[in-house]
N, C-alpha and C. Protein backbone atom coordinates (compact mmCIF):
# COMPACT_ATOMS: atom_id res chain seq x y z
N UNK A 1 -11.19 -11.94 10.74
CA UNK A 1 -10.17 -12.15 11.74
C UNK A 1 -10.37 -11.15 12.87
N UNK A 2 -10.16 -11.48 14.31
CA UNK A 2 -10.26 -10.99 15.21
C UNK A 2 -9.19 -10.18 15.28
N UNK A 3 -9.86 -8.84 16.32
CA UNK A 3 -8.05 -7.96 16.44
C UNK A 3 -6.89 -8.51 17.15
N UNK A 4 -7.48 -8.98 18.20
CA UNK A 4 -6.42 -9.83 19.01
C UNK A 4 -5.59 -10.74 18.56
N UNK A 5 -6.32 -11.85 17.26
CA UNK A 5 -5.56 -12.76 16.56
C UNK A 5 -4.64 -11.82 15.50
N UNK A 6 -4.87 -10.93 14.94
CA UNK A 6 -4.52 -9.75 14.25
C UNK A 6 -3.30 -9.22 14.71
N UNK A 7 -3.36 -8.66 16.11
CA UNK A 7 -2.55 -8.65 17.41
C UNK A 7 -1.69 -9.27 17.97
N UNK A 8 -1.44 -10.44 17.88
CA UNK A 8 -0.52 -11.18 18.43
C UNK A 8 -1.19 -11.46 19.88
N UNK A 9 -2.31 -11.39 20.35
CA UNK A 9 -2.76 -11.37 21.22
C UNK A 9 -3.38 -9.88 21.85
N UNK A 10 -2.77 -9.02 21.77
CA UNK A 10 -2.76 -7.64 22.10
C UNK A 10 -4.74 -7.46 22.01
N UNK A 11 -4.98 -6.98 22.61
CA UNK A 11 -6.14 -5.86 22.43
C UNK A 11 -5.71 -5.08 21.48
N UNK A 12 -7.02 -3.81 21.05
CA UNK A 12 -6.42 -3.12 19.87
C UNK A 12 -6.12 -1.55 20.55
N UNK A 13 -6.71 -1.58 22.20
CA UNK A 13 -6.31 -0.39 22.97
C UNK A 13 -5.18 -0.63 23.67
N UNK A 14 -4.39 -1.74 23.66
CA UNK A 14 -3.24 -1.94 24.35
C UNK A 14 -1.95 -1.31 22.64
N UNK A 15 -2.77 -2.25 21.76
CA UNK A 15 -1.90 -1.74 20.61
C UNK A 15 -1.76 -0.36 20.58
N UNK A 16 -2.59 0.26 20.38
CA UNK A 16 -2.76 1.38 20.33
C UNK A 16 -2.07 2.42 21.22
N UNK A 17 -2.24 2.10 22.66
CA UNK A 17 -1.67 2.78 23.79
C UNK A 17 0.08 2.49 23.81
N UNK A 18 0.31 0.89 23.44
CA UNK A 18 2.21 1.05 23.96
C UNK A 18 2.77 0.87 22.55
N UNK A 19 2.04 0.46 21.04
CA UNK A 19 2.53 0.50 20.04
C UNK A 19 2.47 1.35 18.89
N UNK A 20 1.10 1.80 18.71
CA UNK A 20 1.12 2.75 17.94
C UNK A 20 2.11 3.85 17.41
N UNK A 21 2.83 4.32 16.54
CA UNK A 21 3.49 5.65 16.48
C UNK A 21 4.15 5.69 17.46
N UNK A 22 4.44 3.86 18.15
CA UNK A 22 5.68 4.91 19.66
C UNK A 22 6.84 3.65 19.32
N UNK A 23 6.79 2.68 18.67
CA UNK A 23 7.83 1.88 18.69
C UNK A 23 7.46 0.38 17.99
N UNK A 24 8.46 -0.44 16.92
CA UNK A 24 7.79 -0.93 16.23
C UNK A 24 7.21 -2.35 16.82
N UNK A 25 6.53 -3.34 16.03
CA UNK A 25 5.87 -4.60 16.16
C UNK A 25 5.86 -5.47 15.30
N UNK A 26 6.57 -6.45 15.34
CA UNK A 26 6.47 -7.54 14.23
C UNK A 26 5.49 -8.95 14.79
N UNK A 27 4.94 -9.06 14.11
CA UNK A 27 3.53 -10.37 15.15
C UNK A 27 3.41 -11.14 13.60
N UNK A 28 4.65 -12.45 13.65
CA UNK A 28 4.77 -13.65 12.43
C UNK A 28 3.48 -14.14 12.44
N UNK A 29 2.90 -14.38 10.80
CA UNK A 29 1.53 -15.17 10.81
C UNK A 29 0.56 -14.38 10.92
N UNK A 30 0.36 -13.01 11.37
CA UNK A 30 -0.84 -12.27 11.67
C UNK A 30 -2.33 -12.20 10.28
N UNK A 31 -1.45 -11.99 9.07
CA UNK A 31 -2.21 -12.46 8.06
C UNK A 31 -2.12 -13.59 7.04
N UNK A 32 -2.69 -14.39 6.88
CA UNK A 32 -2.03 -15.64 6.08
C UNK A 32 -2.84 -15.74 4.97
N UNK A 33 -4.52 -15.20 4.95
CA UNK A 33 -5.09 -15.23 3.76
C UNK A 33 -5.75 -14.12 3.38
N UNK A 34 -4.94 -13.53 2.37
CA UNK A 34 -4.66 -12.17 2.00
C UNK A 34 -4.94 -11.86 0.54
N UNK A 35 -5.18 -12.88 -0.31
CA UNK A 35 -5.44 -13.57 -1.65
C UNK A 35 -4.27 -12.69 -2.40
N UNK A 36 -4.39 -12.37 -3.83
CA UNK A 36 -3.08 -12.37 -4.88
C UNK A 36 -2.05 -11.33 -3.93
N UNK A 37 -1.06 -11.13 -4.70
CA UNK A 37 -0.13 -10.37 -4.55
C UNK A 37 0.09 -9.12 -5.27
N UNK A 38 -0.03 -7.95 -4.70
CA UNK A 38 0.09 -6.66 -5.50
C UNK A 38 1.52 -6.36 -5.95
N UNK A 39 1.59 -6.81 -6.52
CA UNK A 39 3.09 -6.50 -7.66
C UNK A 39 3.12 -5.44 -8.60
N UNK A 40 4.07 -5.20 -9.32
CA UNK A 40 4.43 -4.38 -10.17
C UNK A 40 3.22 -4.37 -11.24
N UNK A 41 3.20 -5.71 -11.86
CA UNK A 41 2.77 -5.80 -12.76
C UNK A 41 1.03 -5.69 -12.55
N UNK A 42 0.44 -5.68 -11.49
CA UNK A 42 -0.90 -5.39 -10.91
C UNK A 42 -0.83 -3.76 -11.01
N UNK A 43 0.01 -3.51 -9.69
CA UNK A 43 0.39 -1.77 -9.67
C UNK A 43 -0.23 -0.99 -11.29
N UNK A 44 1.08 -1.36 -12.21
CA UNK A 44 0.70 -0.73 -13.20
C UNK A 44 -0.01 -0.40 -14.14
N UNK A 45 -1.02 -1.81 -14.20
CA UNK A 45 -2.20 -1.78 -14.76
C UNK A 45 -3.29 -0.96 -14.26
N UNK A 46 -3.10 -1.03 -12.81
CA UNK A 46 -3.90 0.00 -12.32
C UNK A 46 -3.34 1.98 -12.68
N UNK A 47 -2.09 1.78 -12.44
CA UNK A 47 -1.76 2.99 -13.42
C UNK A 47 -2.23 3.55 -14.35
N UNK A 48 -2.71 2.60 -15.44
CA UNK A 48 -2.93 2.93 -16.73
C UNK A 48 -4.50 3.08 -16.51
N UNK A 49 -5.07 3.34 -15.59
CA UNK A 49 -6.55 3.47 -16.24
C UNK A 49 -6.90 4.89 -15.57
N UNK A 50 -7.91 5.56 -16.47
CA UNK A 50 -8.03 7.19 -16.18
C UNK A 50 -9.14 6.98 -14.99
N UNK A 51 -9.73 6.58 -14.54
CA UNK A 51 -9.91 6.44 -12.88
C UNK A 51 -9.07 6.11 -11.46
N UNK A 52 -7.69 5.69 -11.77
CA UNK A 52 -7.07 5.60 -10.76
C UNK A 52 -5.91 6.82 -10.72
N UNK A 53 -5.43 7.33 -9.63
CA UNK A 53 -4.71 8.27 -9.76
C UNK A 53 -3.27 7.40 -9.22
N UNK A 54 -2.32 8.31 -10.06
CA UNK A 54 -1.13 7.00 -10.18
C UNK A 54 -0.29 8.33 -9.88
N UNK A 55 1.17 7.86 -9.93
CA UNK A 55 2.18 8.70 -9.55
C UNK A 55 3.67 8.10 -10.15
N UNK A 56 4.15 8.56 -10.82
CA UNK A 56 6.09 7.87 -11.14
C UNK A 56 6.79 8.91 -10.84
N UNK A 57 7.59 8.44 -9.66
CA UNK A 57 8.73 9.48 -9.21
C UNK A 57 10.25 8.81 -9.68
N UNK A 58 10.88 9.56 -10.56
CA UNK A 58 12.08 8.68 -11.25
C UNK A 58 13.27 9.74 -10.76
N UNK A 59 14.31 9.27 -10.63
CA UNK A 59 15.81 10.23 -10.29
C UNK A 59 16.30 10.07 -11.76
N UNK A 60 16.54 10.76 -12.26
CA UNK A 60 17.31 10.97 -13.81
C UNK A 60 18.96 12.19 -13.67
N UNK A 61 19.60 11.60 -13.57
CA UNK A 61 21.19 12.80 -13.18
C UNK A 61 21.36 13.58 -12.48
N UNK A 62 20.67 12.37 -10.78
CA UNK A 62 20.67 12.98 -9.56
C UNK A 62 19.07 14.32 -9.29
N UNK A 63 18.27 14.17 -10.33
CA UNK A 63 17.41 14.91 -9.33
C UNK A 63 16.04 14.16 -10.20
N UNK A 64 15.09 14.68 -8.69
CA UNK A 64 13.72 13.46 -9.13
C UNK A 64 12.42 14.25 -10.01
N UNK A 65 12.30 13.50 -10.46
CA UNK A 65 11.34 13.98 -11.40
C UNK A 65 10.04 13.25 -11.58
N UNK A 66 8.45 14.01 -11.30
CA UNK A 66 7.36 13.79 -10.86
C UNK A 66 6.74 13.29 -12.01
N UNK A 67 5.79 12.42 -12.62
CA UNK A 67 4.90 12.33 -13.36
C UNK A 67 3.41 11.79 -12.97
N UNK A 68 2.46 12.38 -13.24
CA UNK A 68 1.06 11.74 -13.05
C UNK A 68 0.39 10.91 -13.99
N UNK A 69 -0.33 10.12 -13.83
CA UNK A 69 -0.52 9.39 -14.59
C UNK A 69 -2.12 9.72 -15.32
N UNK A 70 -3.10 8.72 -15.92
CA UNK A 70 -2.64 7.72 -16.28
C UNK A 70 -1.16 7.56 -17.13
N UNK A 71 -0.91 6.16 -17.37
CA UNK A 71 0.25 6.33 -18.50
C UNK A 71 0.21 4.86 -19.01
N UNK A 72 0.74 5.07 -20.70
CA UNK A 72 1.20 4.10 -20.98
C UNK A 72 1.70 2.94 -20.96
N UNK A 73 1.65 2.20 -21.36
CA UNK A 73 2.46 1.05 -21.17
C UNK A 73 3.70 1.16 -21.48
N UNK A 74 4.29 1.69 -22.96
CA UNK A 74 5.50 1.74 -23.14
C UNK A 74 6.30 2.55 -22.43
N UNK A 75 5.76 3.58 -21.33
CA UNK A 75 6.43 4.28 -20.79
C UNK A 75 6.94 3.68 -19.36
N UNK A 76 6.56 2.15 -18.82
CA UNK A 76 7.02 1.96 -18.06
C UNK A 76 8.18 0.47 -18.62
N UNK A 77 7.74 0.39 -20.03
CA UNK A 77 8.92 -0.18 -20.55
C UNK A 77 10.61 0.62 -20.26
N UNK A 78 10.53 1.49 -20.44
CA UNK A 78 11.86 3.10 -20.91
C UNK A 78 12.46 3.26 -19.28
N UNK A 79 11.42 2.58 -18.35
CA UNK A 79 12.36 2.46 -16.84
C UNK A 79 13.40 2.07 -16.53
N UNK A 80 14.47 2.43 -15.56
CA UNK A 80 15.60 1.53 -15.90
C UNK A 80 15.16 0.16 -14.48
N UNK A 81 16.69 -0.19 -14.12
CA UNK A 81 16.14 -1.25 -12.98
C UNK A 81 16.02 -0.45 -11.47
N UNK A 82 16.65 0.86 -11.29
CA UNK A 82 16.43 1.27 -10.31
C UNK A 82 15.91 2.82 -10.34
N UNK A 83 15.94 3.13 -9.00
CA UNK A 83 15.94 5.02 -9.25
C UNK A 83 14.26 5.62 -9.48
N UNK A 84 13.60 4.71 -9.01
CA UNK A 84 11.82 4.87 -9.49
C UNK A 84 11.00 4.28 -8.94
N UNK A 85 9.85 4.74 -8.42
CA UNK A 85 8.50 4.51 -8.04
C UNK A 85 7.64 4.27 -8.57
N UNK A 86 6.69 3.86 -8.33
CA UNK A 86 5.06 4.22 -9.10
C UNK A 86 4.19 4.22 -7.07
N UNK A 87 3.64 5.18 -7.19
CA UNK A 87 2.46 5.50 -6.22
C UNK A 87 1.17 5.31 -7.01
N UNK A 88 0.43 3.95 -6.40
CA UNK A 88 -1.09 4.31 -6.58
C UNK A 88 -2.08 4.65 -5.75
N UNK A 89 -2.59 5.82 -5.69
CA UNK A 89 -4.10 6.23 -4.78
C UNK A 89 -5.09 4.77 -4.35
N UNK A 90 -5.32 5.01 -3.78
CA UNK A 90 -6.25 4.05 -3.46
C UNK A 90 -6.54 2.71 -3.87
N UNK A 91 -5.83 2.02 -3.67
CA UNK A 91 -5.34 0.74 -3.86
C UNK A 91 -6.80 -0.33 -3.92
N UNK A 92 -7.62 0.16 -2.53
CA UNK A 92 -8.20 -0.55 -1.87
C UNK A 92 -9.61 -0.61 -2.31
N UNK A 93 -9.83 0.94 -3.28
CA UNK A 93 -10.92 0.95 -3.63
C UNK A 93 -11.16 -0.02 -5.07
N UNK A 94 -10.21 -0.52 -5.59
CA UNK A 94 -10.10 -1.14 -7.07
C UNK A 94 -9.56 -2.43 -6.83
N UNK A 95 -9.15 -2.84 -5.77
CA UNK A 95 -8.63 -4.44 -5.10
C UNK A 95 -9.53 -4.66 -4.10
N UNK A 96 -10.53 -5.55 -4.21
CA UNK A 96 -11.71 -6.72 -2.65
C UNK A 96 -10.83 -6.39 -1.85
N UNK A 97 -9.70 -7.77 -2.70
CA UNK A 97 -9.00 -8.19 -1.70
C UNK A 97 -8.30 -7.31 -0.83
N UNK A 98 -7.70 -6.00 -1.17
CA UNK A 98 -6.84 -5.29 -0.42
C UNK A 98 -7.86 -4.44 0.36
N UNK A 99 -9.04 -4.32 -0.28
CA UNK A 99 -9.93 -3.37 1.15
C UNK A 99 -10.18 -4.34 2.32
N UNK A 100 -10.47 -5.67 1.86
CA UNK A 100 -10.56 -6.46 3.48
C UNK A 100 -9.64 -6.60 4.23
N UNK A 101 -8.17 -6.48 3.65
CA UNK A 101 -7.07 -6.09 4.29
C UNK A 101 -6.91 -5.35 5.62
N UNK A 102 -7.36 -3.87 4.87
CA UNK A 102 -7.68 -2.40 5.59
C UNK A 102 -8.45 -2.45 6.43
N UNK A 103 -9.84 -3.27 6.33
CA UNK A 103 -10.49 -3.01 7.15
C UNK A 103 -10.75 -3.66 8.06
N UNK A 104 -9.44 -5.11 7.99
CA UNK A 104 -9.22 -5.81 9.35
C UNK A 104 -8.52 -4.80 11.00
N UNK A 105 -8.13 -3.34 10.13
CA UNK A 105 -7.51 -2.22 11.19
C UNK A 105 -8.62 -1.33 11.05
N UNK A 106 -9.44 -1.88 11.17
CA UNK A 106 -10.80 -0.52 11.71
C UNK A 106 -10.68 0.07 13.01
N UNK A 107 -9.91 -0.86 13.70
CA UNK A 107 -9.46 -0.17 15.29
C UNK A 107 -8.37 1.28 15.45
N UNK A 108 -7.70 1.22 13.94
CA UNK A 108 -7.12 2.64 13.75
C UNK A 108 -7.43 3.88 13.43
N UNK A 109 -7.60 4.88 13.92
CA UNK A 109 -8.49 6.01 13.85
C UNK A 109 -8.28 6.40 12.45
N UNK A 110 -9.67 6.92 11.75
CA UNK A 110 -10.02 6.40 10.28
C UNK A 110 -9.16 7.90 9.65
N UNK A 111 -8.67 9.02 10.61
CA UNK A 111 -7.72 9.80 9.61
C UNK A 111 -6.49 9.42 9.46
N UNK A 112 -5.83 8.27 9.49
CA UNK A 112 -4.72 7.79 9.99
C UNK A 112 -4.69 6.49 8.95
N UNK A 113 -5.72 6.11 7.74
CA UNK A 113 -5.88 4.53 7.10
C UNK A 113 -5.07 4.94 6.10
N UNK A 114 -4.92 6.26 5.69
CA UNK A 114 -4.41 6.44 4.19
C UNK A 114 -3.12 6.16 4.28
N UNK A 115 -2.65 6.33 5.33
CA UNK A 115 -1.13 6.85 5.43
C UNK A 115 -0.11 5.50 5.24
């Protein structure tokens, strides 16, 4: 996909110059084939393996509490329905699909992809 179609039309130095970090952009349709969906249940599998670096930030009686992973399975059974995260590192390196994602914004300066 082109940046411009990407764009809503935009160049990626016009993006860059009046949108970037200065005010937001919604452009309907920009990606439509994006293949599966990263869900929970993707997320956590990737959790559980000792090459990905994972993260569960849970609030337990008002204060949050950090864990690194890998982890279990049963331990994301013991979650409740709210009050919790899971952060995974690098998404993109262990999903095709989500690095071609990323690297449809190669026009974004490359210390700026992680974020």
């Amino acid at each position: 996909m082109k940046p411009m179609t990407l764009l809503g039309g935009l160049t990626p130095e016009a993006f860059l110059k009046e949108y970037w970090q200065k005010k937001p952009l919604l452009i309907r349709g920009a990606l439509t084939d994006v293949g599966p969906h990263v869900d929970f249940k993707c997320l956590s599998e990737l959790a559980m393996q000792e090459d990905v670096e994972s993260r569960l930030i849970e609030n337990r009686n008002g204060r949050w509490h950090l864990e690194r992973g890998p982890f279990r399975p049963a331990r994301f059974r013991k979650l409740g329905d709210t009050d919790w995260t899971i952060l995974v590192q690098n998404v993109n390196h262990h999903l095709l699909h989500i690095d071609k994602i990323l690297w449809q914004f190669d026009f974004i300066p490359f210390a700026r992809l992680d974020d």
